[in-house]
Protein backbone atom coordinates (compact mmCIF):
# COMPACT_ATOMS: atom_id res chain seq x y z
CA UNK A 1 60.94 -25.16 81.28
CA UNK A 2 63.68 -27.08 79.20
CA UNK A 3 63.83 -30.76 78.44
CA UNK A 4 66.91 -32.32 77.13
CA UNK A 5 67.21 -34.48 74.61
CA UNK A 6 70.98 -36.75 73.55
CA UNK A 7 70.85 -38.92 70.34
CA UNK A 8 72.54 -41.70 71.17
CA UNK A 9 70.89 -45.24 69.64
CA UNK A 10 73.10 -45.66 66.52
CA UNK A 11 76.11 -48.27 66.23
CA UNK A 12 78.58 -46.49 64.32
CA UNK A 13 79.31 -48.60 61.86
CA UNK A 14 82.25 -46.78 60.36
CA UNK A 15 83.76 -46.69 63.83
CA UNK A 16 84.85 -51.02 62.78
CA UNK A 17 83.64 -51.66 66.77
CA UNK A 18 81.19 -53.77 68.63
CA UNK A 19 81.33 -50.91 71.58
CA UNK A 20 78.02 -47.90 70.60
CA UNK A 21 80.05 -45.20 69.56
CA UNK A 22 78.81 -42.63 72.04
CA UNK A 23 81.12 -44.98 74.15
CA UNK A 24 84.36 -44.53 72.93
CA UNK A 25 86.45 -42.85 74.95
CA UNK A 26 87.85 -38.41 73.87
CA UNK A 27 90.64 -37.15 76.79
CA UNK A 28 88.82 -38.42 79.74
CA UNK A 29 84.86 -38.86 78.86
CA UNK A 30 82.73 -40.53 76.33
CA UNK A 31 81.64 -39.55 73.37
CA UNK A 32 78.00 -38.72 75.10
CA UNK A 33 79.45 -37.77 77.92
CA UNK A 34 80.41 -35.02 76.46
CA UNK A 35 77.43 -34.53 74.95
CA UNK A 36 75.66 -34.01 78.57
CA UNK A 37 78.69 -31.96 79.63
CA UNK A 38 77.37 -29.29 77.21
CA UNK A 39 74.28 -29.17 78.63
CA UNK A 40 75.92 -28.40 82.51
CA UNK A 41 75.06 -24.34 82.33
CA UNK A 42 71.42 -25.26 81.13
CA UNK A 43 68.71 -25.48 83.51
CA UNK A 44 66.80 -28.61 82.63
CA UNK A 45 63.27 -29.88 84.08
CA UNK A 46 63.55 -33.47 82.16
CA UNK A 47 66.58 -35.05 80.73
CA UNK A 48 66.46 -38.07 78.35
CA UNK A 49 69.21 -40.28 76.27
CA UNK A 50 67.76 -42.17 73.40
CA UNK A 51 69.45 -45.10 73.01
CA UNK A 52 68.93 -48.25 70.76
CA UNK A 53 71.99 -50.23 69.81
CA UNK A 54 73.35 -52.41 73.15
CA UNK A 55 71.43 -49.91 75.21
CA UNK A 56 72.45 -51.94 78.21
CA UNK A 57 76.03 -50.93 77.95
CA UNK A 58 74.89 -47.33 77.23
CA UNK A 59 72.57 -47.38 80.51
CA UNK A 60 75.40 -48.63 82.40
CA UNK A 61 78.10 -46.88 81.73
CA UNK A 62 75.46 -43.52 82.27
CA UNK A 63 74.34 -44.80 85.55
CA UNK A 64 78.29 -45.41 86.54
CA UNK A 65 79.35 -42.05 85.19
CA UNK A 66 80.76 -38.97 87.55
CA UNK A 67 79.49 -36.58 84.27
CA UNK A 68 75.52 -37.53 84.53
CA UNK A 69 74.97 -35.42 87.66
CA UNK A 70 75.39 -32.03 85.35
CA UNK A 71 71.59 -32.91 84.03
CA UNK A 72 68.92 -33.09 86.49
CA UNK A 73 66.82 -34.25 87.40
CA UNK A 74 68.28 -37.96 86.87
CA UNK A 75 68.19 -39.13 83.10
CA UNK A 76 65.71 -40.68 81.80
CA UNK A 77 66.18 -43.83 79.31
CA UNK A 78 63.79 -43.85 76.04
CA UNK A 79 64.69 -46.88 74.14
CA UNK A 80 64.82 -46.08 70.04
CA UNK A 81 64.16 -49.96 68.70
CA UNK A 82 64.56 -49.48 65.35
CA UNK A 83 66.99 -46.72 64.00
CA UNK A 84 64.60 -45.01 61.51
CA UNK A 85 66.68 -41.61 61.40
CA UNK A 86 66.43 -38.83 63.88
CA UNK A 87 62.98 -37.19 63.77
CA UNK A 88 61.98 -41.11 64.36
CA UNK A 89 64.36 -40.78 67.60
CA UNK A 90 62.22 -37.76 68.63
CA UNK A 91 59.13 -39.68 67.87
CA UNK A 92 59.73 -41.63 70.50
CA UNK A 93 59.64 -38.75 73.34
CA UNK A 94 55.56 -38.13 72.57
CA UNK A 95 54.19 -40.32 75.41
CA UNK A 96 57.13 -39.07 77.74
CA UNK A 97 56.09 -35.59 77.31
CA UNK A 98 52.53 -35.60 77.28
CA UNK A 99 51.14 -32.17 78.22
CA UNK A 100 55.30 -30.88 78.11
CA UNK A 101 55.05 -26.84 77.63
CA UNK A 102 58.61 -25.79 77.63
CA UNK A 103 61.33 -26.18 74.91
CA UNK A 104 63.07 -29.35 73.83
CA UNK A 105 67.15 -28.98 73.33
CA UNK A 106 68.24 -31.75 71.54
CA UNK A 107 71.47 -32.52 70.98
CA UNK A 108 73.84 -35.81 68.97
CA UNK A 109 75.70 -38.30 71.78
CA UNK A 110 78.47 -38.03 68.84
CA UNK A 111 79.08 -34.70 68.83
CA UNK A 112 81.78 -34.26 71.82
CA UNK A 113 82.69 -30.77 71.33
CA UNK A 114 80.14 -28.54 72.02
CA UNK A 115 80.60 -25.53 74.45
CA UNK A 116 78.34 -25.20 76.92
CA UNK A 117 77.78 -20.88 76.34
CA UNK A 118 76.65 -22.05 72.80
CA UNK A 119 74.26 -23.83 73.79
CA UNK A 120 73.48 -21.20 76.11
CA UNK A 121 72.82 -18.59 73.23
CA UNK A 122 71.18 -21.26 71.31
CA UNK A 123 68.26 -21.21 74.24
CA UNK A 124 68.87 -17.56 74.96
CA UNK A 125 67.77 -16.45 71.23
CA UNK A 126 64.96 -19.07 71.08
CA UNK A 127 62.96 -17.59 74.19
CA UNK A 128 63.43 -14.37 73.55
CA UNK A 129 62.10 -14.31 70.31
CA UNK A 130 59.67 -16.50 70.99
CA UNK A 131 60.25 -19.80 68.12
CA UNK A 132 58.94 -22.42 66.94
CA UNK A 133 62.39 -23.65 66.62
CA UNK A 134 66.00 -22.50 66.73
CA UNK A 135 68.92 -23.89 64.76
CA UNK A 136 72.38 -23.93 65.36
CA UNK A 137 74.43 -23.61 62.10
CA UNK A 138 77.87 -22.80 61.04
CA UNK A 139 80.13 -22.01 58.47
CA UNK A 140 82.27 -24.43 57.00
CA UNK A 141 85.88 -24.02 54.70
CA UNK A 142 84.43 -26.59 53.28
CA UNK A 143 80.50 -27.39 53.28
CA UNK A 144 80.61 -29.95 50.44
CA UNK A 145 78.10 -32.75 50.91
CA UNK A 146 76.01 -30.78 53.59
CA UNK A 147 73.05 -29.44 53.15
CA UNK A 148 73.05 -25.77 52.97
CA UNK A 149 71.07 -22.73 55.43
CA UNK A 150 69.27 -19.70 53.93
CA UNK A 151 68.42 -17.01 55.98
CA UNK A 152 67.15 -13.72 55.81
CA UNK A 153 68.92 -10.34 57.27
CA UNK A 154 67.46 -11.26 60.59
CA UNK A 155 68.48 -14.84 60.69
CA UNK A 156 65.42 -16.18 60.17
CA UNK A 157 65.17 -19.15 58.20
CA UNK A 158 64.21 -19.24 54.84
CA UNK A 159 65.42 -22.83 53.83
CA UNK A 160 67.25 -25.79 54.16
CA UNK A 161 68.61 -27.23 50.72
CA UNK A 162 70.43 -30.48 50.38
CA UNK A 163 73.87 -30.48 49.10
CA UNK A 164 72.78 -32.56 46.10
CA UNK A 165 70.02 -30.09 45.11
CA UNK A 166 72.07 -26.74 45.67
CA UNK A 167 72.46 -24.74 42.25
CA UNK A 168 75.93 -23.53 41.68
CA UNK A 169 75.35 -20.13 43.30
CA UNK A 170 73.47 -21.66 46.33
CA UNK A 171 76.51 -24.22 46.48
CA UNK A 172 78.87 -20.98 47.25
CA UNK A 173 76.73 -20.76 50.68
CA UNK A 174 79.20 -22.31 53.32
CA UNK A 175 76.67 -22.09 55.86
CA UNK A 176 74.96 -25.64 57.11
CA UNK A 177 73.09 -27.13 59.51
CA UNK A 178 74.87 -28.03 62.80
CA UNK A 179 72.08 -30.99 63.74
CA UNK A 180 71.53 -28.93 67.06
CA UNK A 181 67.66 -27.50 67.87
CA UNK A 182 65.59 -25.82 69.96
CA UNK A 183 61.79 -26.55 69.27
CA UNK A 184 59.13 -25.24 71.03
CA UNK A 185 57.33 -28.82 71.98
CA UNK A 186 54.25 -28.19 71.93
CA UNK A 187 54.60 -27.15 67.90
CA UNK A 188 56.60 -29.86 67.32
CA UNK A 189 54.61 -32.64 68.88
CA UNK A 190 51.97 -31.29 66.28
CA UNK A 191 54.50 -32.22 63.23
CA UNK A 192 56.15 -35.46 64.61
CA UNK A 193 53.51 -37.85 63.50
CA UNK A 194 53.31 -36.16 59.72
CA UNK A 195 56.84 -36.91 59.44
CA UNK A 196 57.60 -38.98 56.35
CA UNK A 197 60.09 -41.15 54.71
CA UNK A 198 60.24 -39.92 51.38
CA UNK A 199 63.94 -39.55 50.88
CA UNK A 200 67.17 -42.35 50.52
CA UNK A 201 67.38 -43.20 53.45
CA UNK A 202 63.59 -43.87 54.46
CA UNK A 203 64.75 -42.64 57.52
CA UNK A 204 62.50 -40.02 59.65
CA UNK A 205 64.49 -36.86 59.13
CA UNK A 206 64.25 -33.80 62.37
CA UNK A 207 64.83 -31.52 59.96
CA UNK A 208 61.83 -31.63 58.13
CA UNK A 209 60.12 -30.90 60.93
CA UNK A 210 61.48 -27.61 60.80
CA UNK A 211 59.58 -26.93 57.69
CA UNK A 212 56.34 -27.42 58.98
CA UNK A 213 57.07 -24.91 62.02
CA UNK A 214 57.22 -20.74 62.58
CA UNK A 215 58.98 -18.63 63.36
CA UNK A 216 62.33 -20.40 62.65
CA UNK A 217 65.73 -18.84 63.76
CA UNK A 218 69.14 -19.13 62.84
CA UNK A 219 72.04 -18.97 65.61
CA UNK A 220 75.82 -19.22 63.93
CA UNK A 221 78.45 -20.80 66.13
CA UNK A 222 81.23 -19.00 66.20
CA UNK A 223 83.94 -21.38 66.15
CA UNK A 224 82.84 -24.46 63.30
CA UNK A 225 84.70 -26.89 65.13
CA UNK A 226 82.44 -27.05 67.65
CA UNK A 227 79.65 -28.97 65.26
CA UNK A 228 81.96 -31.51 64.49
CA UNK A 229 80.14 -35.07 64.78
CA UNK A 230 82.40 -38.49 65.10
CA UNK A 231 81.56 -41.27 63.07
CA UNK A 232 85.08 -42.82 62.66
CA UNK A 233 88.35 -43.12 64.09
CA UNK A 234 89.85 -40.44 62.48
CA UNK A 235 87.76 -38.27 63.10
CA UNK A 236 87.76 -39.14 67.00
CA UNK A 237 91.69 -38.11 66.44
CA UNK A 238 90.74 -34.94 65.15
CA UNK A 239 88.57 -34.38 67.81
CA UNK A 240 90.78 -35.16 70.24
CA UNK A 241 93.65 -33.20 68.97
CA UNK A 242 90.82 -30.07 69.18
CA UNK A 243 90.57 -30.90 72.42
CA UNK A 244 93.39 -30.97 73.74
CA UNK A 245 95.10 -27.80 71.89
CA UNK A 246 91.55 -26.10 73.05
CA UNK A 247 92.63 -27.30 77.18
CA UNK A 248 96.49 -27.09 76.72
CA UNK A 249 95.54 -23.13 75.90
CA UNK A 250 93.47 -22.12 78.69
CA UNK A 251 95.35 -23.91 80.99
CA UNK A 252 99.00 -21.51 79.60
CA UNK A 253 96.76 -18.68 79.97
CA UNK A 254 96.59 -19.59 83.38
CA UNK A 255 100.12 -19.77 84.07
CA UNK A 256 101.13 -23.36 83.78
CA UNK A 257 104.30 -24.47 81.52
CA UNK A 258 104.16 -26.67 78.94
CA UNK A 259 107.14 -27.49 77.89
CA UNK A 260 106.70 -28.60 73.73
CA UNK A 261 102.91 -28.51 74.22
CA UNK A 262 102.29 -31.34 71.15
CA UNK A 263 104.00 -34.27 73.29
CA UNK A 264 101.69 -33.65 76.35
CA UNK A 265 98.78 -34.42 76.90
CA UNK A 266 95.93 -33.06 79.76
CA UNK A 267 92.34 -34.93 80.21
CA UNK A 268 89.82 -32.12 80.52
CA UNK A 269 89.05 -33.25 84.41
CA UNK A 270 92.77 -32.95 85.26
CA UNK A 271 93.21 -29.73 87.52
CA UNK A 272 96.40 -27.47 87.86
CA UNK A 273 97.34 -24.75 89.65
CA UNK A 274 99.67 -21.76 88.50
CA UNK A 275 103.27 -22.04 88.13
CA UNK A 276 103.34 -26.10 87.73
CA UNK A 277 105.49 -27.01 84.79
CA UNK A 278 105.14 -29.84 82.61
CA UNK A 279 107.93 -31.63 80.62
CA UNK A 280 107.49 -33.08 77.22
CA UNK A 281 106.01 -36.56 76.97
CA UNK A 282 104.12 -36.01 80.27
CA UNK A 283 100.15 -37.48 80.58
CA UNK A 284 97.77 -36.47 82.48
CA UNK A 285 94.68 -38.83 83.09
CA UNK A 286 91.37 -38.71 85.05
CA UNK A 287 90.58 -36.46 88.32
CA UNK A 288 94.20 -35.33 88.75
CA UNK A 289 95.18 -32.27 91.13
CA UNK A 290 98.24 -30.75 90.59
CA UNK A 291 99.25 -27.89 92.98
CA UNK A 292 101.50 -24.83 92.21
CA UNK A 293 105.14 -25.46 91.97
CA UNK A 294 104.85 -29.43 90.77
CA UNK A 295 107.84 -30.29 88.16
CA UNK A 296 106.16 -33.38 86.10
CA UNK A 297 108.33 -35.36 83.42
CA UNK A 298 109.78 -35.92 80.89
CA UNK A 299 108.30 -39.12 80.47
CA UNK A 300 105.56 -39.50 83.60
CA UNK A 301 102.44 -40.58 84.01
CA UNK A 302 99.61 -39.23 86.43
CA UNK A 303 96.75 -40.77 86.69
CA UNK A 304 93.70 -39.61 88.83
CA UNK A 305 96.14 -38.76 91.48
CA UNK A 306 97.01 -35.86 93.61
CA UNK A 307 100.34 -34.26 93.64
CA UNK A 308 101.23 -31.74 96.54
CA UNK A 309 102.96 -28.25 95.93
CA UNK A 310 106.86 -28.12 94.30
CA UNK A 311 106.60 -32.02 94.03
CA UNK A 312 108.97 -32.93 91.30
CA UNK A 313 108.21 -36.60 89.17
CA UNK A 314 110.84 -37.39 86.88
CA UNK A 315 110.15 -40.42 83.99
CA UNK A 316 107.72 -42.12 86.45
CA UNK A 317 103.86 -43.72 86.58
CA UNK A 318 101.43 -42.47 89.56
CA UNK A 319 98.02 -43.68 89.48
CA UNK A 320 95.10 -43.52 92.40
CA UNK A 321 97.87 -41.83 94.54
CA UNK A 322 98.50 -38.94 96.94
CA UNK A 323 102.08 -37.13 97.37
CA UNK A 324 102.30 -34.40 99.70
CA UNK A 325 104.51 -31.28 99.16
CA UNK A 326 108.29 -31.22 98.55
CA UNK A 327 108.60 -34.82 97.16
CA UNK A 328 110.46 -36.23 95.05
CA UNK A 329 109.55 -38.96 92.73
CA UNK A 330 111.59 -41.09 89.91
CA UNK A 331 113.17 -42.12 87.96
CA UNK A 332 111.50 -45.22 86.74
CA UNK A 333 109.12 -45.59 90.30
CA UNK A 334 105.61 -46.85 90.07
CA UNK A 335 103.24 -45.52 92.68
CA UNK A 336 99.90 -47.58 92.38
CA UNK A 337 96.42 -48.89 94.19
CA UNK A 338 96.36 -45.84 96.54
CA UNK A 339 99.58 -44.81 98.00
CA UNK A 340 99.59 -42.09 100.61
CA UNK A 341 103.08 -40.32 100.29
CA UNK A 342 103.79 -37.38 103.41
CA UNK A 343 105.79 -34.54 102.35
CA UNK A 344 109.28 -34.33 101.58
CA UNK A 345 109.48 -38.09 100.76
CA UNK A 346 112.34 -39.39 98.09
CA UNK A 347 110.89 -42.23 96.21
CA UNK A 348 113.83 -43.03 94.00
CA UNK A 349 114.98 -45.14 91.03
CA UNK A 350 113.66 -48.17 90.05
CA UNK A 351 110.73 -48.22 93.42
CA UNK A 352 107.07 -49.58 93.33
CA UNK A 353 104.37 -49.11 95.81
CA UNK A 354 101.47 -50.43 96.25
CA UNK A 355 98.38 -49.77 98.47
CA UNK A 356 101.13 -48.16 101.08
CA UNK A 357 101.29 -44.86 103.56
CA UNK A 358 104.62 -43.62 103.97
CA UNK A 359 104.95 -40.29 106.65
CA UNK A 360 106.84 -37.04 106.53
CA UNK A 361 110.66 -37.44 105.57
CA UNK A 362 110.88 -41.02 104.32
CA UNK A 363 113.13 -42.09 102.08
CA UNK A 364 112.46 -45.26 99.39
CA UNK A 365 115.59 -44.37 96.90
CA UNK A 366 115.64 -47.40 95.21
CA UNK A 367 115.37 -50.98 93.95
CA UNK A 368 112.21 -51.92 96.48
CA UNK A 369 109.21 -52.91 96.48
CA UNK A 370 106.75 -52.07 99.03
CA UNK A 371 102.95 -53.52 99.20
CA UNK A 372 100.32 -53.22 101.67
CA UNK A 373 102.49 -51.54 104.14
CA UNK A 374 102.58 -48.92 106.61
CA UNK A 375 105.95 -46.49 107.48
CA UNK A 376 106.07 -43.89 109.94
CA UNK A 377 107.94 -40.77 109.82
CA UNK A 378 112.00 -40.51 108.84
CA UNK A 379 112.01 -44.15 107.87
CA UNK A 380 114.50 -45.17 105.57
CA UNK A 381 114.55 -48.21 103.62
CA UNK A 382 117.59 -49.44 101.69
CA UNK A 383 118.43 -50.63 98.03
CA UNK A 384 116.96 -53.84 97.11
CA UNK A 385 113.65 -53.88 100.78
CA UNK A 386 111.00 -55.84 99.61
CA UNK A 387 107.93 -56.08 101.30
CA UNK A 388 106.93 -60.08 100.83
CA UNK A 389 103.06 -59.34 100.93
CA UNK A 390 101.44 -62.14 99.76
CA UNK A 391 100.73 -66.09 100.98
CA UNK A 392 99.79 -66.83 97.70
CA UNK A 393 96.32 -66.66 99.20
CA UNK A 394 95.64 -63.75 100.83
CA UNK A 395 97.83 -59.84 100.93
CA UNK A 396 99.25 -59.48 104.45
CA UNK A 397 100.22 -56.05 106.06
CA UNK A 398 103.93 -54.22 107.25
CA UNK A 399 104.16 -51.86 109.63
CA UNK A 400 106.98 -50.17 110.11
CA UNK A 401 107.66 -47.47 113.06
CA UNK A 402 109.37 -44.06 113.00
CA UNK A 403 113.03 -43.70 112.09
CA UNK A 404 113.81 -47.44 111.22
CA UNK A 405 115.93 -48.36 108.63
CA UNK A 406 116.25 -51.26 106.15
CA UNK A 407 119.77 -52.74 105.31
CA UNK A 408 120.37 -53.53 101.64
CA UNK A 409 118.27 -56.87 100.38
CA UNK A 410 116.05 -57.31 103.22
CA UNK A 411 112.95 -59.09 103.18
CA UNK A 412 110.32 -58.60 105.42
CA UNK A 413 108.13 -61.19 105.35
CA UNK A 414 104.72 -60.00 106.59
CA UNK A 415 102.51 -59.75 108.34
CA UNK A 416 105.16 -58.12 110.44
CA UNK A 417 105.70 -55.48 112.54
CA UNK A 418 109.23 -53.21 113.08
CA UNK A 419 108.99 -50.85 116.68
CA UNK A 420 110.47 -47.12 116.13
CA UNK A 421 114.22 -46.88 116.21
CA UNK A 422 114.80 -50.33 114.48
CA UNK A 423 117.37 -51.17 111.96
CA UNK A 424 117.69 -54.11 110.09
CA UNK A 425 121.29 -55.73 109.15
CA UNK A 426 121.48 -55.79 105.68
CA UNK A 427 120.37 -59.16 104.02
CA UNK A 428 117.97 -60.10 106.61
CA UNK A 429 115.07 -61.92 106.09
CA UNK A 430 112.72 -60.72 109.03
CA UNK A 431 109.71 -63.31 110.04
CA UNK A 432 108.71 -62.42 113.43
CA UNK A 433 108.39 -59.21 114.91
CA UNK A 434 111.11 -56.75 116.20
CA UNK A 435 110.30 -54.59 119.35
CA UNK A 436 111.69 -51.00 119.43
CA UNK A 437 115.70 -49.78 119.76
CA UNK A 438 117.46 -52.43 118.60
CA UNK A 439 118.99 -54.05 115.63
CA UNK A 440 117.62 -56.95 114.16
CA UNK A 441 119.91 -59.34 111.76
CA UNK A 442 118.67 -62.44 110.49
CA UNK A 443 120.52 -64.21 107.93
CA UNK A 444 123.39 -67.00 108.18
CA UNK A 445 126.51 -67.00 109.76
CA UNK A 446 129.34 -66.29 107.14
CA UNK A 447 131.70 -69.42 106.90
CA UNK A 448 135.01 -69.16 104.61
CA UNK A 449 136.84 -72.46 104.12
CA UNK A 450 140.46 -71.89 103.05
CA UNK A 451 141.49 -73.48 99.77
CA UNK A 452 138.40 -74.80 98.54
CA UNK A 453 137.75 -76.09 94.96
CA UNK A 454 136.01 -78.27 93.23
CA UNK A 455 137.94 -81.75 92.19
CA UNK A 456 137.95 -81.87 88.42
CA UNK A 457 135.60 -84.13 86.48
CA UNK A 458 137.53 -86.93 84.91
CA UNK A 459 135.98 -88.66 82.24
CA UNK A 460 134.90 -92.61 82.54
CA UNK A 461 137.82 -94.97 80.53
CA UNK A 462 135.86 -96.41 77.51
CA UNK A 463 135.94 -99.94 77.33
């Protein structure tokens, strides 16, 4: 049995925010987020986040969060008071695990980059030797300022010395602790209440628990950026840039083109198949699919959208969208609030949509708007259509039938509905609705008077 435990009551002070810094945002997911994400491969009995600091915004963005289900059962909220250092955080767990015989993982909410197989080995080593507690650790270019792991040939630990306290020779260790444990609970339930504060903090330290327990292991991660905590902007940069050179190569391994790889950017929930290609200055945000043969970019945005096989988008925004196969999209065309795109559409320069459903073989090329609107199949709508949606009250549907076409500058004033096989004169301004076969025109009657001009304005004669 395995209980899980995320850190996740501090402020972050250094991150200059009123928002708990396990809730700022790295490519996609919070800060603790990702910190449950790591814990997807492990097979947990009890789950718990520790929060403290505006747990109500912690709870709720948990509660709202697609990432959560990866723990089970659900999480369990233990509310941390007073943040008195992180054995005092485990402290609080005691009456929640009353009679608890299985192993505690716990884990920092500010520590986003964890891979779930480490974790894995951390818990793999820890049963089968049988601990008291496990330790992740790694080695550091540069351990200055953290305190420093001894072990013996077989990784077991000898000690823990502060960075502070390290003679020069012990200072040449680069290995440290990682912050990441595996205790055996029922040994460590023993220790929690001899915990003291005798230190600068008079904080509650976890890891001098770990001198008070036996056998102790070492595990070394094998890549050091994994351990890497976030306590300030900066170093949520650094993370992020981690991240995304860590995604950017498994998804070329894969067979997807990136095209100046340092300009583009991939959330880890975005999904692409082989052979898409992605220009520079391309984003990709949220639960995106991308299937084989999409062009994207220069210059787009995708946003938790799906784009269909060989669709090309060229210096254009799609958000909370679907575009079928063999479409093409931009420049400059905004495709927003659910759009529903059949294949081998053109949506063309300078076009926004909005909450509409185009079918198979329609063409939008450019200069319209269309809201809240409905087109059927091998509809085409000229330069300059605008869908005139809303009362000022309410939104108000268009529906427009198979193979109709909009002249240049029409309005359609809705709600209104076009039959199949209707084409609108160009300029219209269509109020009422227009049966099938047949043109519609609505506009004025062209008059030209013959040698018309204004009279010039003559001045009034001062007195």
């Amino acid at each position: 049995m395995v209980a899980v435990a995320i850190l996740a009551a501090g402020r972050g002070t250094r991150m200059k925010s009123d928002l708990p810094k396990v809730l700022h945002k790295l490519g996609g997911r919070s800060l603790v987020e990702w910190a449950i994400h790591s814990c997807c491969e492990i097979p947990s009995t009890r789950s718990f986040v520790i929060v403290g600091y505006r747990s109500e915004l912690v709870k709720t963005a948990l509660a709202n969060s697609p990432w959560v289900s990866v723990l089970q059962p659900s999480v369990e909220f233990v509310e941390q008071t007073q943040q008195l250092g992180t054995g005092h955080a485990i402290q609080q767990l005691l009456p929640h695990l009353a009679g608890f015989q299985g192993n505690l993982l716990v884990l920092n909410g500010d520590v986003p980059l964890l891979r779930p197989q480490t974790l894995q080995l951390l818990l793999q080593t820890h049963e089968e030797h049988g601990n008291a507690a496990t330790i992740l650790a790694a080695h550091l270019p540069n351990p200055k300022g953290y305190g420093r792991v001894f072990c013996d040939g077989n990784n077991v630990l000898k000690q823990i010395v502060e960075d502070r306290d390290c003679t020069p020779a012990q200072k040449q260790n680069r290995r440290i602790n990682a912050g990441v444990y595996c205790f055996r609970w029922t040994d460590l339930a023993q220790v929690l209440p001899n915990l003291g504060t005798n230190n600068e903090q008079q904080e509650y330290y976890l890891t001098d628990a770990v001198n008070f327990l036996n056998p102790v292991m070492v595990v070394d991660v094998e890549d050091y950026q994994e351990i890497m905590g976030v306590n300030d902007r900066k170093q949520l940069a650094i993370a992020y840039e981690i991240l995304q050179a860590r995604i950017k190569d498994d998804w070329m391994a894969s067979g997807v083109t990136l095209i100046d790889p340092e300009s583009i950017t991939i959330d880890d929930t975005v999904e692409l198949q082989p052979d898409v290609i992605i220009e520079p200055q391309t984003h990709l945000r949220g639960k995106t699919l991308i299937q084989a043969g999409a062009h994207l970019g220069p210059g787009s945005l995708i946003e938790n959208s799906q784009i269909g096989a060989n669709v090309t988008v060229l210096y254009s925004v799609v958000s909370d969208s679907v575009v079928a196969a063999g479409c093409r999209i931009g420049p400059y065309a905004h495709l927003r609030g659910h759009v529903q795109v059949g294949e081998s559409c053109r949506i063309g320069n300078f076009v926004e949509l909005k909450h509409t459903s185009l079918g198979d073989r329609t063409n939008v090329a450019h200069l319209s708007y269309l809201g809240d609107a409905t087109l059927g199949t091998q509809v085409n709508v000229g330069a300059g259509t605008i869908t005139a949606n809303y009362d000022g009250v309410k939104k108000h549907p268009t529906h427009i039938g198979d193979r109709s076409k909009t002249g240049a500058n029409s309005v359609l004033v809705a709600p209104v509905t076009l039959g199949a096989d209707v084409t609108v004169a160009a300029g219209s301004v269509i109020t009422k609705d227009v049966p099938e076969d047949c043109l519609t025109i609505a506009r004025a009657r062209q008059i030209n008077k013959l040698g018309w001009r204004l009279s010039p304005q003559v001045p009034p004669t001062q007195p």
